[in-house]
PDB file of N, CA and C in Angstrom:
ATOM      1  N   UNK A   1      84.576  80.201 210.190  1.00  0.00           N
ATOM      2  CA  UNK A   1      83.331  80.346 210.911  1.00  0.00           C
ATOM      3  C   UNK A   1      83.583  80.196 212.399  1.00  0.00           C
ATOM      4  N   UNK A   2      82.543  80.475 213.132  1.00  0.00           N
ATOM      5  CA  UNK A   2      82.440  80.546 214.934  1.00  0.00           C
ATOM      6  C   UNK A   2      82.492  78.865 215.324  1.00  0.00           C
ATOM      7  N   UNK A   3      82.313  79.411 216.374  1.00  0.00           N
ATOM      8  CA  UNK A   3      82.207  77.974 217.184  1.00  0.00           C
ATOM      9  C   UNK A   3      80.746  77.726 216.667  1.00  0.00           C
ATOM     10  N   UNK A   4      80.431  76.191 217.173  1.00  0.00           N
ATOM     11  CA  UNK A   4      79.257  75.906 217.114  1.00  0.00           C
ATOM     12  C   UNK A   4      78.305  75.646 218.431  1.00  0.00           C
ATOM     13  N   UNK A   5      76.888  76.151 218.181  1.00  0.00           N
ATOM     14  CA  UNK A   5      76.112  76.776 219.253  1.00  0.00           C
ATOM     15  C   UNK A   5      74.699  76.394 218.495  1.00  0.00           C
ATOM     16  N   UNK A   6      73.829  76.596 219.784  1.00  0.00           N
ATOM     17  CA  UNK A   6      72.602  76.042 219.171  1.00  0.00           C
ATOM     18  C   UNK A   6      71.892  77.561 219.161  1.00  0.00           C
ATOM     19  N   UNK A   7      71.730  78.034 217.864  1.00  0.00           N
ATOM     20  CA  UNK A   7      70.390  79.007 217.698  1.00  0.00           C
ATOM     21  C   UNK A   7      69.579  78.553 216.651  1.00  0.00           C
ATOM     22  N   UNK A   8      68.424  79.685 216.298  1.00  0.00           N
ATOM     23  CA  UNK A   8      67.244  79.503 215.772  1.00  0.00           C
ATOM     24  C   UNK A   8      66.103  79.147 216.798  1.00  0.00           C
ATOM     25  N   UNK A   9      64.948  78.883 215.811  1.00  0.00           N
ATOM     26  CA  UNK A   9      63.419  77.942 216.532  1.00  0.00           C
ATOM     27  C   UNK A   9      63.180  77.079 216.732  1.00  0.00           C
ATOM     28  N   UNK A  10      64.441  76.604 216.031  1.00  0.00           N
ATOM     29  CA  UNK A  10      64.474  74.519 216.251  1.00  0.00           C
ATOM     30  C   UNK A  10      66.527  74.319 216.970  1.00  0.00           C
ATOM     31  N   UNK A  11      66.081  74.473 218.606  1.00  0.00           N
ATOM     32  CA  UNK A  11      67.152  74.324 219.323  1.00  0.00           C
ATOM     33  C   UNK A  11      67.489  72.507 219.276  1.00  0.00           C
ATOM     34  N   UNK A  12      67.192  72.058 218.376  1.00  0.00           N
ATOM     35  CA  UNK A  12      67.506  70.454 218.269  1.00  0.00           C
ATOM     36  C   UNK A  12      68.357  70.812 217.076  1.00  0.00           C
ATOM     37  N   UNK A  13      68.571  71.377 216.229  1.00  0.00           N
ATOM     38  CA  UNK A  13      69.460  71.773 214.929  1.00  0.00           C
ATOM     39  C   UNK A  13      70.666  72.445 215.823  1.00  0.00           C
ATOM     40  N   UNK A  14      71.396  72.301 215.443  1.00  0.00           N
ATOM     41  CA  UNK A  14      73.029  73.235 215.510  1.00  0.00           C
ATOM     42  C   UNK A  14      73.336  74.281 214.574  1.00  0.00           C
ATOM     43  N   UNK A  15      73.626  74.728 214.637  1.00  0.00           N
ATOM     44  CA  UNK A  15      74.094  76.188 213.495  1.00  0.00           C
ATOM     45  C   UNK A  15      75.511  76.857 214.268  1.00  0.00           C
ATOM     46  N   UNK A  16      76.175  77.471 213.298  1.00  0.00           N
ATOM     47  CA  UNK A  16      77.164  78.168 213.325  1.00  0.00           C
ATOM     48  C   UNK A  16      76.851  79.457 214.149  1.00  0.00           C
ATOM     49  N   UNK A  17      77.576  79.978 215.210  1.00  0.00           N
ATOM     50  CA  UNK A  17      77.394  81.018 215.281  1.00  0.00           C
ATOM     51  C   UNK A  17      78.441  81.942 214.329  1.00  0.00           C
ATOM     52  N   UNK A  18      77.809  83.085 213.612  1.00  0.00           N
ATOM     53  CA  UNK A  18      78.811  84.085 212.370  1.00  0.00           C
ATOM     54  C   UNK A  18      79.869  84.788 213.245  1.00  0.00           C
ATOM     55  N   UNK A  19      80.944  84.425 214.249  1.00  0.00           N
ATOM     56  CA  UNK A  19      81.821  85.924 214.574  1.00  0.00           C
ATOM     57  C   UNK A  19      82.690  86.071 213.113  1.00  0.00           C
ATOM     58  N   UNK A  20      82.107  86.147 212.423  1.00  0.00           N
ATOM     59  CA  UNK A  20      82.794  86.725 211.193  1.00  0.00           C
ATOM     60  C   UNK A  20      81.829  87.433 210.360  1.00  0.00           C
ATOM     61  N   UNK A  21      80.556  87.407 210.603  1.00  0.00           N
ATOM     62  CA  UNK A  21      79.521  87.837 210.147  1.00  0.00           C
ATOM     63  C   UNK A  21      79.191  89.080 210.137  1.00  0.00           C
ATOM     64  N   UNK A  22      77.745  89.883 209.497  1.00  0.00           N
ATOM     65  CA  UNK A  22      77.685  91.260 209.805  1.00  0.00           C
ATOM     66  C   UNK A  22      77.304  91.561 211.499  1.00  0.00           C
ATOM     67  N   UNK A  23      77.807  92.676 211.332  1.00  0.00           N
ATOM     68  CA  UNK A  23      76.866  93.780 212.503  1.00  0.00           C
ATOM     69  C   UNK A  23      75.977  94.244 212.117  1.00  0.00           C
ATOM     70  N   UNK A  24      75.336  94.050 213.393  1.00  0.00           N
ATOM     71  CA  UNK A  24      73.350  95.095 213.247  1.00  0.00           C
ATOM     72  C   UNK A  24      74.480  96.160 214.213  1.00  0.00           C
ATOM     73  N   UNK A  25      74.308  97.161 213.988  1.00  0.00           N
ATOM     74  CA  UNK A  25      74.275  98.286 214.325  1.00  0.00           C
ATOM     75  C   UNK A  25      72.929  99.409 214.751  1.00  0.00           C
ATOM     76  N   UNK A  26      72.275  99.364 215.774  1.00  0.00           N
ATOM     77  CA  UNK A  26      71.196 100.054 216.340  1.00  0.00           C
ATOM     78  C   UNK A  26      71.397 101.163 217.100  1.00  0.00           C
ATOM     79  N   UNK A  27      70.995 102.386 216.580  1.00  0.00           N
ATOM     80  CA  UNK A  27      71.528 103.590 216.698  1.00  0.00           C
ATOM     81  C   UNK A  27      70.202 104.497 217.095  1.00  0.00           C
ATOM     82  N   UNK A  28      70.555 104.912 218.320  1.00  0.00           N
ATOM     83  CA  UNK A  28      70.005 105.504 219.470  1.00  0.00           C
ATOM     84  C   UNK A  28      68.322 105.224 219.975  1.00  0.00           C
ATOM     85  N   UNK A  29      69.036 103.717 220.172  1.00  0.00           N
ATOM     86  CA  UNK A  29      68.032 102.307 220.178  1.00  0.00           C
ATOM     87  C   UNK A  29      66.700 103.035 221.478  1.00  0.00           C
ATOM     88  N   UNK A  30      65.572 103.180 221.714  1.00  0.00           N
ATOM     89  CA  UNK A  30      65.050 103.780 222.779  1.00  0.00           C
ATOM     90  C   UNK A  30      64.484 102.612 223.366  1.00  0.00           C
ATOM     91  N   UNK A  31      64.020 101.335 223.557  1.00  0.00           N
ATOM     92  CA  UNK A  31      63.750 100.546 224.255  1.00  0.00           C
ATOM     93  C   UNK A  31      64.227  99.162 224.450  1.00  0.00           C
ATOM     94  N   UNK A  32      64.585  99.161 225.961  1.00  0.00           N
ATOM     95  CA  UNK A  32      65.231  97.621 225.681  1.00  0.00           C
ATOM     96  C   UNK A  32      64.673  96.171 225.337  1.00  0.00           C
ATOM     97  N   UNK A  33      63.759  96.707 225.631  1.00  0.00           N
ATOM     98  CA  UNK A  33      62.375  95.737 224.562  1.00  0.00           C
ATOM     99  C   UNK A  33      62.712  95.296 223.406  1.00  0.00           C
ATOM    100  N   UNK A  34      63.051  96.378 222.540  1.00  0.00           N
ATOM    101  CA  UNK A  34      63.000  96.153 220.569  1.00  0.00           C
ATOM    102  C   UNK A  34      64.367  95.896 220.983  1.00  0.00           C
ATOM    103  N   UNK A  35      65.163  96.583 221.714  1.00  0.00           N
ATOM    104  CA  UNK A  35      66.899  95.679 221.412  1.00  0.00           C
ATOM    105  C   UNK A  35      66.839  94.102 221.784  1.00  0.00           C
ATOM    106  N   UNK A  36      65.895  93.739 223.009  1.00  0.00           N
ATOM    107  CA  UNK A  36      65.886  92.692 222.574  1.00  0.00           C
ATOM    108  C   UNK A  36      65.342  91.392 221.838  1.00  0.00           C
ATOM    109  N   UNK A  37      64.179  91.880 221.027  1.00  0.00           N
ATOM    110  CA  UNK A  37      63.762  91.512 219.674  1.00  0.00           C
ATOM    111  C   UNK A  37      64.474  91.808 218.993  1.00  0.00           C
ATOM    112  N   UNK A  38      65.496  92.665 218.538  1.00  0.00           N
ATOM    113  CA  UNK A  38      66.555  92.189 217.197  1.00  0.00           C
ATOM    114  C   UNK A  38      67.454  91.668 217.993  1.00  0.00           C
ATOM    115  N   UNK A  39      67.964  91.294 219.385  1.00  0.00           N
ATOM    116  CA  UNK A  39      68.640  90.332 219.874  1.00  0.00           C
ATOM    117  C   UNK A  39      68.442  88.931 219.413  1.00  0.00           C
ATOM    118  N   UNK A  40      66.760  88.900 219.761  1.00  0.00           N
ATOM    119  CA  UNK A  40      66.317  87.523 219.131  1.00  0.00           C
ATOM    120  C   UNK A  40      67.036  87.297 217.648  1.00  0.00           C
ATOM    121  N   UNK A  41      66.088  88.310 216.754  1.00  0.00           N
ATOM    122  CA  UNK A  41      66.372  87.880 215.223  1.00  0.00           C
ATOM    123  C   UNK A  41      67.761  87.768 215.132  1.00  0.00           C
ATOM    124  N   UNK A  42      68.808  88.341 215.540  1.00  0.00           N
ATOM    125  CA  UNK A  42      70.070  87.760 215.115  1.00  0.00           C
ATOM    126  C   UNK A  42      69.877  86.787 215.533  1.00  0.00           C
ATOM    127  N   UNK A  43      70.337  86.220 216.565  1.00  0.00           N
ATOM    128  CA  UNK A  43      70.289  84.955 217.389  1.00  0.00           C
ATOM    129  C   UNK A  43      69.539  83.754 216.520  1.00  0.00           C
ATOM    130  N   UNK A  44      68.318  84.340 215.593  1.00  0.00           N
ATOM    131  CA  UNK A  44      67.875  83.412 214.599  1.00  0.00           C
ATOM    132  C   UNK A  44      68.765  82.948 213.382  1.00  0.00           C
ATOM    133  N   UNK A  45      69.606  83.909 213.043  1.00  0.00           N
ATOM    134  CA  UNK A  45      70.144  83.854 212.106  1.00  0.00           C
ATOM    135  C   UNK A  45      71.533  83.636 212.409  1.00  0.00           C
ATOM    136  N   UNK A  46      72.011  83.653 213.550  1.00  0.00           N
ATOM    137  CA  UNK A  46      73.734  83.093 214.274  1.00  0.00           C
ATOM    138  C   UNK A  46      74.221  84.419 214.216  1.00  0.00           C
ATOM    139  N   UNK A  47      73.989  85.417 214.336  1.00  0.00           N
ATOM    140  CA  UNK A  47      74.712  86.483 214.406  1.00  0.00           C
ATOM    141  C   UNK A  47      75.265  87.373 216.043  1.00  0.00           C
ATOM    142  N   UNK A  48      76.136  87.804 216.397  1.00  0.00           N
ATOM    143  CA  UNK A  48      76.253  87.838 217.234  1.00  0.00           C
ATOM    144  C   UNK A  48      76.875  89.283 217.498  1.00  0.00           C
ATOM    145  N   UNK A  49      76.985  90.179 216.361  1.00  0.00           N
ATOM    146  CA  UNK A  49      77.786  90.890 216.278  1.00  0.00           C
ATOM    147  C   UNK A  49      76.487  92.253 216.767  1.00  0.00           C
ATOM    148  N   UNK A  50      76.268  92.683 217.648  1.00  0.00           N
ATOM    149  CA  UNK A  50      75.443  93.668 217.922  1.00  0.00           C
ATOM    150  C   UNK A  50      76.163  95.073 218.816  1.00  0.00           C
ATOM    151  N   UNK A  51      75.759  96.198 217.960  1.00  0.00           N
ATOM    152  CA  UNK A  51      76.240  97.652 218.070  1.00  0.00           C
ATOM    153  C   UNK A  51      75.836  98.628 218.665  1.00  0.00           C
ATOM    154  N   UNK A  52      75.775  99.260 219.912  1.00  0.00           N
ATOM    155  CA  UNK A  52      74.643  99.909 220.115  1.00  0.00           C
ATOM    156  C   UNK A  52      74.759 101.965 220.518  1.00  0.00           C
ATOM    157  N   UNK A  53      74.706 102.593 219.017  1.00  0.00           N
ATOM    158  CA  UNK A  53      75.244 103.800 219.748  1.00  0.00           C
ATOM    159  C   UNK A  53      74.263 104.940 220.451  1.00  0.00           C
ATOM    160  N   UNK A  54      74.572 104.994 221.595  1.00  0.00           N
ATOM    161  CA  UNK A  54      74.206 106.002 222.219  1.00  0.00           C
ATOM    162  C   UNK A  54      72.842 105.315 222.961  1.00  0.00           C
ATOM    163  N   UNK A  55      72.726 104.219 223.405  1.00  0.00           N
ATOM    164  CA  UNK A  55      70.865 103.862 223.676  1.00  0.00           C
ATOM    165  C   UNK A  55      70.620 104.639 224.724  1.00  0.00           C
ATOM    166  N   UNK A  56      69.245 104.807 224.519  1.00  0.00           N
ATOM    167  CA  UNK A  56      68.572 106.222 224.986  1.00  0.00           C
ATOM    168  C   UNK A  56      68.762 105.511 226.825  1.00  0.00           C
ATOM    169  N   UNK A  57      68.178 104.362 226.991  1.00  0.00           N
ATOM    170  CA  UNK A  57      68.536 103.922 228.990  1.00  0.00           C
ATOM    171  C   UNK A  57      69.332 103.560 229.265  1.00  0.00           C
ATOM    172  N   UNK A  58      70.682 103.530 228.021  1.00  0.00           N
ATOM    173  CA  UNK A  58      71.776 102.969 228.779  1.00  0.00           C
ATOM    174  C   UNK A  58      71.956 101.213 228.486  1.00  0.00           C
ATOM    175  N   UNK A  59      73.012 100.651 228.771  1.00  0.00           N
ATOM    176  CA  UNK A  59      73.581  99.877 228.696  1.00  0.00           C
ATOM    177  C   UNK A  59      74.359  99.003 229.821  1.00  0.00           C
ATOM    178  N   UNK A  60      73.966  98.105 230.022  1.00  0.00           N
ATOM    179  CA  UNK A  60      73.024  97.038 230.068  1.00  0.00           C
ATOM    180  C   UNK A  60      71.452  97.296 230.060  1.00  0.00           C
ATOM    181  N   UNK A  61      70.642  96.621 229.395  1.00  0.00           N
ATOM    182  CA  UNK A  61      69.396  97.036 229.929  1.00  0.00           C
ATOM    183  C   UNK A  61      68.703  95.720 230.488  1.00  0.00           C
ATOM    184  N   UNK A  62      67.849  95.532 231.610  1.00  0.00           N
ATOM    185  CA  UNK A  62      67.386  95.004 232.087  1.00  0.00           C
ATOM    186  C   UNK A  62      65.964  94.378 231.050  1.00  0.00           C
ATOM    187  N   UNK A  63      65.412  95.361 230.893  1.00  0.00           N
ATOM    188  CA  UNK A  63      64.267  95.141 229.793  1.00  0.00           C
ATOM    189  C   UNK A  63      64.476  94.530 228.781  1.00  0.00           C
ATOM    190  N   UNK A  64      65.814  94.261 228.084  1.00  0.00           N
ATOM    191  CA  UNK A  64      66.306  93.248 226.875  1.00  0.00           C
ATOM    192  C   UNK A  64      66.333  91.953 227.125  1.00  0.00           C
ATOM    193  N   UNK A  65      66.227  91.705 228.147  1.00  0.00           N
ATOM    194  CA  UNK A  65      66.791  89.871 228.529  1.00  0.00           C
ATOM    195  C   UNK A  65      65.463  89.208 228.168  1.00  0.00           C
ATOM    196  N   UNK A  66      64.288  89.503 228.758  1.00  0.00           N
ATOM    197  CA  UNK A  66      63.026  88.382 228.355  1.00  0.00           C
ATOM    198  C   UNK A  66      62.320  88.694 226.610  1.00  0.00           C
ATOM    199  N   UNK A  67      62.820  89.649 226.229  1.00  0.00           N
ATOM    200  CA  UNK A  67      62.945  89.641 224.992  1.00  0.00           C
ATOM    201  C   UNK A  67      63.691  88.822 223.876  1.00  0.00           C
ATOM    202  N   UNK A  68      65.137  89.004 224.699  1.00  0.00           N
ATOM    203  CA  UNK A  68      66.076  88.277 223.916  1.00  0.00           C
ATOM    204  C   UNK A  68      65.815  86.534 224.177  1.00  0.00           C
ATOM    205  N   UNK A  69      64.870  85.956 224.757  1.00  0.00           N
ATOM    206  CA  UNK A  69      64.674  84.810 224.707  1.00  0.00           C
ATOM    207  C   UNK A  69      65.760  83.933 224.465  1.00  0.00           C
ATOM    208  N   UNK A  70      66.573  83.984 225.046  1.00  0.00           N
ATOM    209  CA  UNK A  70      67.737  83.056 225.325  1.00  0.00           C
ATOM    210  C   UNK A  70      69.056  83.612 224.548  1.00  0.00           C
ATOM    211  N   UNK A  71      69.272  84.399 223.764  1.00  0.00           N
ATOM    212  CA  UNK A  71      70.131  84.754 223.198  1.00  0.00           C
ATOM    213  C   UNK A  71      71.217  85.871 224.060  1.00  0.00           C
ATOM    214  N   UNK A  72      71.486  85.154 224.848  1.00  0.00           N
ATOM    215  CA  UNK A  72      72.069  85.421 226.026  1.00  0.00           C
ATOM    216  C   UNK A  72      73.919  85.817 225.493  1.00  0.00           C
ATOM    217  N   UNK A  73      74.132  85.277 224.601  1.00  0.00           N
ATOM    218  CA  UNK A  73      75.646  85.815 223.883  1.00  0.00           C
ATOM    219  C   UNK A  73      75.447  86.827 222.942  1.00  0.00           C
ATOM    220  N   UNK A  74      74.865  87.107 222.179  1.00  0.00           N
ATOM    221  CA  UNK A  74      74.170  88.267 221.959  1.00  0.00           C
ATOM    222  C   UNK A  74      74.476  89.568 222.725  1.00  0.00           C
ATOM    223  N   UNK A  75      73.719  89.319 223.742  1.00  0.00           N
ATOM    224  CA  UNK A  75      73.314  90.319 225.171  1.00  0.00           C
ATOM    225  C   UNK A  75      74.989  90.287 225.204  1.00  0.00           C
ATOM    226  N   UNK A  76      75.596  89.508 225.641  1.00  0.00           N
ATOM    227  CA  UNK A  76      76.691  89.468 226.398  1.00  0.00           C
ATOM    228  C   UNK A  76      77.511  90.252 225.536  1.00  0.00           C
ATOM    229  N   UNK A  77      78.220  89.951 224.099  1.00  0.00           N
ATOM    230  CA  UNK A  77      79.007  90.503 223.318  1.00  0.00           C
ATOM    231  C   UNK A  77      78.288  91.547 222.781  1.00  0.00           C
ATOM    232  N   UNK A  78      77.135  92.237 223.141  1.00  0.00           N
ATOM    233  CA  UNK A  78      77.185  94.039 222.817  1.00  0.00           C
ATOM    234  C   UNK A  78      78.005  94.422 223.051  1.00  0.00           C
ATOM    235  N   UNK A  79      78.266  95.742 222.144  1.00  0.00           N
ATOM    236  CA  UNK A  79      79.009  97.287 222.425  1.00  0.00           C
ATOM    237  C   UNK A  79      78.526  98.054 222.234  1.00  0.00           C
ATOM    238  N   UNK A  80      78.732  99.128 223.085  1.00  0.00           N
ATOM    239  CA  UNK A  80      77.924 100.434 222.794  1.00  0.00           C
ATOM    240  C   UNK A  80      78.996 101.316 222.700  1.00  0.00           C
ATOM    241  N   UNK A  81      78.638 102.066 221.647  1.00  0.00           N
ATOM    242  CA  UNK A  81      79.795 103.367 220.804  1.00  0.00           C
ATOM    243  C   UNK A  81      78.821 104.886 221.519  1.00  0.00           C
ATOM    244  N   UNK A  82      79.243 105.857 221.441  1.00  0.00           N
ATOM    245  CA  UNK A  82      79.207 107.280 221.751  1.00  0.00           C
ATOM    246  C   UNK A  82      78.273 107.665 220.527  1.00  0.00           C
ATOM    247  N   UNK A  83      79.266 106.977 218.885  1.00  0.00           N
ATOM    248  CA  UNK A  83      78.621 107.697 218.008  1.00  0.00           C
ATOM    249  C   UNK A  83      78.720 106.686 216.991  1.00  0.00           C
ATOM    250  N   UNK A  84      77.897 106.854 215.819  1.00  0.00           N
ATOM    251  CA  UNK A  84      77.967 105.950 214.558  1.00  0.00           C
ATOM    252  C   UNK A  84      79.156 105.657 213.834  1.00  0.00           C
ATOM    253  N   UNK A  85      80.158 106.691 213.896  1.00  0.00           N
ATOM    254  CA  UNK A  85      81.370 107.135 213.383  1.00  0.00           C
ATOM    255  C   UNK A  85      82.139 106.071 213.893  1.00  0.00           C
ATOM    256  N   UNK A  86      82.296 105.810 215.309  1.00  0.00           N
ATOM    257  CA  UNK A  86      83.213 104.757 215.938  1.00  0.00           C
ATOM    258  C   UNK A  86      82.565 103.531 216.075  1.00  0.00           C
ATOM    259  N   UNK A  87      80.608 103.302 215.732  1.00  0.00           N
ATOM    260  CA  UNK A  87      80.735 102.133 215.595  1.00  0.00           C
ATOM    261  C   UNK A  87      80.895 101.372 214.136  1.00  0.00           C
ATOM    262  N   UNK A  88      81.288 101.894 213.401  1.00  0.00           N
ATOM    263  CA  UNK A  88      81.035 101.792 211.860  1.00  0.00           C
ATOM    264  C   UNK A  88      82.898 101.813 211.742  1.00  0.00           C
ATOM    265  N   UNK A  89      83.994 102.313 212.058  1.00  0.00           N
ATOM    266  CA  UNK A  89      85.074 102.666 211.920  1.00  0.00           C
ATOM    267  C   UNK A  89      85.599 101.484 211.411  1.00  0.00           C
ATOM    268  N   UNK A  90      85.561  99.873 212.080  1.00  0.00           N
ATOM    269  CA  UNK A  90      86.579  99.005 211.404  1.00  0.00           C
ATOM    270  C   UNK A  90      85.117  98.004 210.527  1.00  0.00           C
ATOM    271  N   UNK A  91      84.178  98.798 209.482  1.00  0.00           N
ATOM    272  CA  UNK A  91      83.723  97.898 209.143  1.00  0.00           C
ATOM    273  C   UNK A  91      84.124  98.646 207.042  1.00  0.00           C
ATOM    274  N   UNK A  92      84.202  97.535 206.712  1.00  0.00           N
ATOM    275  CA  UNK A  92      84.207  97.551 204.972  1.00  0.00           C
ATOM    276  C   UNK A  92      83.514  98.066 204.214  1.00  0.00           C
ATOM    277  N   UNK A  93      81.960  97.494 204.598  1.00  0.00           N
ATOM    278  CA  UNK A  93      80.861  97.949 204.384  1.00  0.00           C
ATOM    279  C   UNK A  93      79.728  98.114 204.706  1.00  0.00           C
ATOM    280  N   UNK A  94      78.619  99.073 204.760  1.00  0.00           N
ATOM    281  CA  UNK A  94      77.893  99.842 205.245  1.00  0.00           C
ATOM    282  C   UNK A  94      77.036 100.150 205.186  1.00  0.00           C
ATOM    283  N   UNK A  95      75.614  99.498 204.986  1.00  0.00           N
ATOM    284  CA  UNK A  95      74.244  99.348 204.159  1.00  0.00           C
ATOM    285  C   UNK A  95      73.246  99.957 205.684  1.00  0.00           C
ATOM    286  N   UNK A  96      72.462 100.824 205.161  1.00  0.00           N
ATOM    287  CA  UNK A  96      71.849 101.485 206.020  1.00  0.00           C
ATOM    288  C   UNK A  96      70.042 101.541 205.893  1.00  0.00           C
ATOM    289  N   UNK A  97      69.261 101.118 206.633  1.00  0.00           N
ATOM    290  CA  UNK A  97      68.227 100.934 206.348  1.00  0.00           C
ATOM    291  C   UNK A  97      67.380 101.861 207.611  1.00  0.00           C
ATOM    292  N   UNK A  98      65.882 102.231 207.066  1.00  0.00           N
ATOM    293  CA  UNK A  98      64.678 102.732 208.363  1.00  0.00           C
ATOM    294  C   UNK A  98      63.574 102.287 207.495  1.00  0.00           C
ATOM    295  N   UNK A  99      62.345 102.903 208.694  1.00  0.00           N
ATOM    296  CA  UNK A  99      61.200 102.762 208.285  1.00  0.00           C
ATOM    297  C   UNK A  99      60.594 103.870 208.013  1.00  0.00           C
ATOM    298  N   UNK A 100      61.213 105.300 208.282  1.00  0.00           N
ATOM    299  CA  UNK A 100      61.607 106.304 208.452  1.00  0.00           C
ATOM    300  C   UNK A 100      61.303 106.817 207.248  1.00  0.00           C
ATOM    301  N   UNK A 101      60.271 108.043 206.807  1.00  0.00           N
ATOM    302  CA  UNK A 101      60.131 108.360 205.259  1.00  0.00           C
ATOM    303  C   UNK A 101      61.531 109.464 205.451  1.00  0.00           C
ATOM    304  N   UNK A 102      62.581 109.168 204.350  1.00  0.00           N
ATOM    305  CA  UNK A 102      63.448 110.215 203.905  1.00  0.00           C
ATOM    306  C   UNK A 102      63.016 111.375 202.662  1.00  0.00           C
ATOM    307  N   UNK A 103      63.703 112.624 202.837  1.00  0.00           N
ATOM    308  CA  UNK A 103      63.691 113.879 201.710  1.00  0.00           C
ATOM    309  C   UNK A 103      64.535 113.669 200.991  1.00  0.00           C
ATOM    310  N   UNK A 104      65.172 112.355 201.018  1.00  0.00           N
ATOM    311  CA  UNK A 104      66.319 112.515 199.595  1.00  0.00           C
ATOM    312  C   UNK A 104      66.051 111.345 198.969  1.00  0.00           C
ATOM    313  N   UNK A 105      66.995 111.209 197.659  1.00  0.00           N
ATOM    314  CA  UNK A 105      66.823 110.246 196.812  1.00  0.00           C
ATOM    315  C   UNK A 105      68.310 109.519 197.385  1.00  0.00           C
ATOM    316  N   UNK A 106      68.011 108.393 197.517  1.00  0.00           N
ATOM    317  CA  UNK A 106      68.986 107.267 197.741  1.00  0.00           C
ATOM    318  C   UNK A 106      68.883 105.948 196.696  1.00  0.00           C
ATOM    319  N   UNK A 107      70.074 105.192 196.250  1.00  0.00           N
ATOM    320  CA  UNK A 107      69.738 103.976 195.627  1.00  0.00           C
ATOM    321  C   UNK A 107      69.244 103.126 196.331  1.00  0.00           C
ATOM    322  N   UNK A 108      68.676 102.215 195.986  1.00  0.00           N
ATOM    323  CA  UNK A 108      68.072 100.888 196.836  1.00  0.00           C
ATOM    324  C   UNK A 108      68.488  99.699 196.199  1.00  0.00           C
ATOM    325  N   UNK A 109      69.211  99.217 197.062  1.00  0.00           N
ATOM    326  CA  UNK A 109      69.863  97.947 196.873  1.00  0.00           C
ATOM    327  C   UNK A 109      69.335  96.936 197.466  1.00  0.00           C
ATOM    328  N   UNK A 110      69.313  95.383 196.926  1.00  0.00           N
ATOM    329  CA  UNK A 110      68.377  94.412 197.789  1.00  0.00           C
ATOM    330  C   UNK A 110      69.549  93.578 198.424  1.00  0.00           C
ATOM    331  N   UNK A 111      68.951  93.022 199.623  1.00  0.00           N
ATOM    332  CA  UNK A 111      69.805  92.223 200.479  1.00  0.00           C
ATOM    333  C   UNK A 111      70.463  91.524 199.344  1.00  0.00           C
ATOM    334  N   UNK A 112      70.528  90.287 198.639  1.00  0.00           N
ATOM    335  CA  UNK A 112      71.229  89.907 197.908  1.00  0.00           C
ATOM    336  C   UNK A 112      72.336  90.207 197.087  1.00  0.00           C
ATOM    337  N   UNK A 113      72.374  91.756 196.647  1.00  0.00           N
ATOM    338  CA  UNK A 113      72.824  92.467 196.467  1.00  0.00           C
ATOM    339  C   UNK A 113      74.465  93.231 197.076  1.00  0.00           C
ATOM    340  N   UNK A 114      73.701  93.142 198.449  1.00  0.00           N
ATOM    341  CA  UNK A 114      74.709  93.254 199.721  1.00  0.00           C
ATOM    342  C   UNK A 114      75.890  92.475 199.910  1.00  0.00           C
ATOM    343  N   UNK A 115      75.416  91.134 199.750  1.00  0.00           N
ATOM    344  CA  UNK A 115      76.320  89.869 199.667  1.00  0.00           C
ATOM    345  C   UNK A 115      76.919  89.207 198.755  1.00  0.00           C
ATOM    346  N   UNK A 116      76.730  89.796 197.230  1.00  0.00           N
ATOM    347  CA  UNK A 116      77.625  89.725 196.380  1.00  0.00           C
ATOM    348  C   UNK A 116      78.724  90.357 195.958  1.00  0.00           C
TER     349      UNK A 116
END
């Protein structure tokens, strides 16, 4: 496991940060707003591993920081890839989610699922 760091809603608790953990991968992210609301939610959950291909304003964004509400390593250890292909390249596995109605049939697997 990572070093230890204070995230979550209760900054009096300690938690692990995961650099061994998954990547969110956010792919052709359009506001730095929502990047940094799932900045937050990792940051809730110790994750630190954030992907970002192609964001529509670019990288750094200014608009992510008062979002990301302190999750300031987060912010810091982004990457941004060209394409999905290279940000996905050194990962094992690969679970892909939207809110997005799709035309095809896909299996649906539940988070739990993921991690077994």
């Amino acid at each position: 496991m990572g070093k230890e760091l204070v995230a979550g809603t209760d900054h009096k608790k300690p938690s692990k940060i995961q650099d061994d953990g998954p990547a969110i991968i956010l792919i052709v992210p359009q506001l730095g707003e929502n990047i940094g609301k799932a900045v937050r939610a990792m940051y809730n959950f110790g994750l630190t591993d954030l992907r970002l291909v192609a964001p529509r304003d670019g990288w750094p964004n200014e608009a992510a920081v008062a979002p990301a509400a302190g999750a300031d390593i987060v912010l810091e250890r982004a990457r941004v890839y060209d394409t999905t292909a290279e940000a996905i390249a050194d990962l094992e596995y690969v679970y892909a989610t939207t809110a997005r109605p799709r035309d095809m049939i896909k299996e649906v697997v539940t988070p739990k699922h993921c991690v077994d």
